[in-house]
Protein backbone atom coordinates (compact mmCIF):
# COMPACT_ATOMS: atom_id res chain seq x y z
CA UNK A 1 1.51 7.12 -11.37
CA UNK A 2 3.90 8.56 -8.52
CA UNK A 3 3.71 11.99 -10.19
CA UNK A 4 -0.18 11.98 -10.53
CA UNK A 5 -0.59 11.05 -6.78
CA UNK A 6 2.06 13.90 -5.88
CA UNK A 7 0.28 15.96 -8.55
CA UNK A 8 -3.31 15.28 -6.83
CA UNK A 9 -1.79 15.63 -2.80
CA UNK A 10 -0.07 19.11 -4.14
CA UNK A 11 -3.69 20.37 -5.26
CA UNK A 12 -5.15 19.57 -2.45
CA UNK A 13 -2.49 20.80 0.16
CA UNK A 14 -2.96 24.27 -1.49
CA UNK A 15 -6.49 24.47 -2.37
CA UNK A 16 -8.44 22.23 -0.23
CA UNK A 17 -10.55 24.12 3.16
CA UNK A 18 -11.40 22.70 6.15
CA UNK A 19 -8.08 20.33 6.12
CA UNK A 20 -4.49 20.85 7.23
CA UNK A 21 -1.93 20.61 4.64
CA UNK A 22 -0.61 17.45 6.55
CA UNK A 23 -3.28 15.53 7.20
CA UNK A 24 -3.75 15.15 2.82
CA UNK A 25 -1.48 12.10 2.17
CA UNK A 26 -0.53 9.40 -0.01
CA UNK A 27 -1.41 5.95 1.63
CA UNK A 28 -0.81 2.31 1.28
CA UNK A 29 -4.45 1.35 1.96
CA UNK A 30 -7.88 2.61 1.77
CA UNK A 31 -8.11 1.82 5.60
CA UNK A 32 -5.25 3.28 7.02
CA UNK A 33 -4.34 6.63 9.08
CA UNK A 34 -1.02 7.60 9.47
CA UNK A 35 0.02 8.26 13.28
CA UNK A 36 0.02 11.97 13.55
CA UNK A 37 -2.98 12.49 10.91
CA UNK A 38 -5.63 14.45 12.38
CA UNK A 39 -9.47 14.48 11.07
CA UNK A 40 -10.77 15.27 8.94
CA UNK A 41 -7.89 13.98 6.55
CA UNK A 42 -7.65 12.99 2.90
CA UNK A 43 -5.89 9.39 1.51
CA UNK A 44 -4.60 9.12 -1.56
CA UNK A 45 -4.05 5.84 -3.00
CA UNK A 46 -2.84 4.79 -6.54
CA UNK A 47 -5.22 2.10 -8.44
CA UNK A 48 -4.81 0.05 -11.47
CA UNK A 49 -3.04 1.60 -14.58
CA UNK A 50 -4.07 -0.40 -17.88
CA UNK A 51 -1.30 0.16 -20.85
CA UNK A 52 -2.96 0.32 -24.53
CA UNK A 53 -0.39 0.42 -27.46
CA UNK A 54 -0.76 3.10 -30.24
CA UNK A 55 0.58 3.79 -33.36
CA UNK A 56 3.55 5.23 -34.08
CA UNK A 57 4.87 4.07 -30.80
CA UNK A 58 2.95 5.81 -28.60
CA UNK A 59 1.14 4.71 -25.21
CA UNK A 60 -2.22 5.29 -23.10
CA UNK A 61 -2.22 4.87 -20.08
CA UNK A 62 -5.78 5.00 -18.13
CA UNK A 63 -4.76 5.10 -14.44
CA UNK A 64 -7.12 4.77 -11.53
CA UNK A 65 -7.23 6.69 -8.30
CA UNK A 66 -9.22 6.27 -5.23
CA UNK A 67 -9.10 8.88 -2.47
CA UNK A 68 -10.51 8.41 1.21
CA UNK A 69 -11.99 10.70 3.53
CA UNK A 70 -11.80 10.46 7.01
CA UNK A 71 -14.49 12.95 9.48
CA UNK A 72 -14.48 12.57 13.64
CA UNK A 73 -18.22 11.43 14.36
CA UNK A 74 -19.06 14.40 16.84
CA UNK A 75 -22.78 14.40 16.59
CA UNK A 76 -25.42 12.23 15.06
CA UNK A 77 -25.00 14.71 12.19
CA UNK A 78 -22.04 16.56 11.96
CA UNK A 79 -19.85 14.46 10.50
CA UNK A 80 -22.42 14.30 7.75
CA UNK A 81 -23.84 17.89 6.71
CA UNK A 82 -21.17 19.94 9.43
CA UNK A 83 -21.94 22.61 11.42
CA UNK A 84 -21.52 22.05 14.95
CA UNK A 85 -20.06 24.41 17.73
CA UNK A 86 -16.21 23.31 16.29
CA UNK A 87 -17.17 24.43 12.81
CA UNK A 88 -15.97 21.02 11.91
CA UNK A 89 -16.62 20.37 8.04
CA UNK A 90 -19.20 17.84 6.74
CA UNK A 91 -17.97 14.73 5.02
CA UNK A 92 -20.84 15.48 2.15
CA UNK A 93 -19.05 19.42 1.91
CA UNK A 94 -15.86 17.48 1.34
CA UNK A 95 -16.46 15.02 -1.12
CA UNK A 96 -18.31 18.15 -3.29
CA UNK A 97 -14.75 20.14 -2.57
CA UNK A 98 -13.10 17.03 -3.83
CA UNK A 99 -15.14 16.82 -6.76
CA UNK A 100 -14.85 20.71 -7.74
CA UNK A 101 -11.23 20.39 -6.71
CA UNK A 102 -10.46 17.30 -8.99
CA UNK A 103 -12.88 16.55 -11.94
CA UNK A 104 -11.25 17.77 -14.77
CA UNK A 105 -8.31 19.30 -13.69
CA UNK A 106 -5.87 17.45 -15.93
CA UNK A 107 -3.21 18.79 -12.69
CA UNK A 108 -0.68 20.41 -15.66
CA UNK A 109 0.84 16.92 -15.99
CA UNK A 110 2.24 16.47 -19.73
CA UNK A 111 0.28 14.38 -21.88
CA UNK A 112 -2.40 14.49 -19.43
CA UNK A 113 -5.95 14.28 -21.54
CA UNK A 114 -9.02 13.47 -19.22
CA UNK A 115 -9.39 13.84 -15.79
CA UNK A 116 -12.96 12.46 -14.24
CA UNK A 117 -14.73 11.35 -10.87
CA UNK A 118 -16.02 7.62 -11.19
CA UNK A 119 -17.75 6.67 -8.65
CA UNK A 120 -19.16 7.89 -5.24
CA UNK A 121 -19.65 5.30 -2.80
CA UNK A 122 -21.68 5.59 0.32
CA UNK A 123 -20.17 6.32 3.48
CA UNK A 124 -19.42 3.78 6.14
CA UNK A 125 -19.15 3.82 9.74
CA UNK A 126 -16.16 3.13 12.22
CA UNK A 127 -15.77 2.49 15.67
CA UNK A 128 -11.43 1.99 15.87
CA UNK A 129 -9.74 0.49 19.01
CA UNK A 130 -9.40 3.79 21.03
CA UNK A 131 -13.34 4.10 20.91
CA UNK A 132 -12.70 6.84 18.15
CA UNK A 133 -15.82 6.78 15.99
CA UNK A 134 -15.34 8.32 12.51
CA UNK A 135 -17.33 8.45 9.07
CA UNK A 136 -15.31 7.07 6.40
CA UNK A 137 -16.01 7.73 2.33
CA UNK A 138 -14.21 7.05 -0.65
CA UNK A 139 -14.37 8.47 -3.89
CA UNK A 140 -12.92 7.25 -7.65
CA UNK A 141 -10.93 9.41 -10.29
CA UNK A 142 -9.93 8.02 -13.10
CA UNK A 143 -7.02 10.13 -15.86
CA UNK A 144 -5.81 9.12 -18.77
CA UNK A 145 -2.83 10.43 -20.18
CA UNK A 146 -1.07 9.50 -23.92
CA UNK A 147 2.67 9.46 -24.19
C-alpha cells in the first residue's frame, strides 16, 4: 500500500493543474488539512486491502483508496464549476482531472493489473473554526495487483 499512495501523490504532483505540488498529500484522515496546505489541495488516504490466496503461491491483493478534495468557497459558485476573477479551479474540474488522471493508470507499479474509480460521492459543505468555508469531495479508486 505505501508504494501505491506514493505512486498516486507522485502522479499527481507532476501532472495535476490548478494545484501546487505541496498541497497533494498523503493523510491520516479523510477530514484533515495539514498546517501549511493551501486550497485547493488533494488527500490521499490508504483504505482496506483484502488478501486472496492463489495457486502456486501467489497473492491478490485488491487495495482501496479514497482521495479528498478540498476548494475555498469564494462565491456561491465557484468552488463548484470555477471561474471567478482568481481563476480558482472548480471542485467538479477537479474530480474529472482526478478521474482522467487516475482511472486506469496501473501507476507502473509491478504486478499492478486494474486500476478503477469506484465511487463519486456528493460534495459536502464546511464552515471550520477560523470561519473558513470550503467544499469538500471525496472520490474512491480501487487497484488490484497479483504477486
Amino acid at each position: 500500500m505505501d508504494k501505491l499512495l506514493l505512486a498516486i501523490q507522485k502522479e499527481l504532483q507532476t501532472k495535476m493543474t490548478g494545484v501546487r505540488a505541496g498541497d497533494i498529500y498523503i493523510t491520516p484522515s479523510l477530514v484533515f488539512r495539514p498546517h501549511g496546505v493551501m486550497l485547493p489541495c488533494v488527500g490521499i488516504k490508504d483504505g482496506k486491502v483484502i488478501h486472496k490466496y492463489l495457486a502456486g503461491g501467489a497473492m491478490e491483493y485488491t487495495m482501496a483508496v479514497r482521495l479528498v478534495v478540498f476548494v475555498k468557497l469564494t462565491n456561491k459558485e465557484a468552488a463548484i464549476v470555477g471561474g471567478n476573477p482568481t481563476g480558482q479551479i472548480g471542485i467538479l474540474a477537479m474530480n474529472k482531472q482526478l478521474i482522467a488522471l487516475l482511472n486506469n493508470n496501473l501507476l507502473g507499479i509491478t504486478g499492478m493489473e486494474e486500476a478503477r474509480v469506484t465511487e463519486d460521492p456528493e460534495s459536502l459543505f464546511y464552515l471550520s473554526d477560523k470561519q473558513e468555508m470550503y467544499q469538500r469531495k471525496e472520490l474512491g479508486l480501487q487497484y488490484q495487483k497479483t504477486e
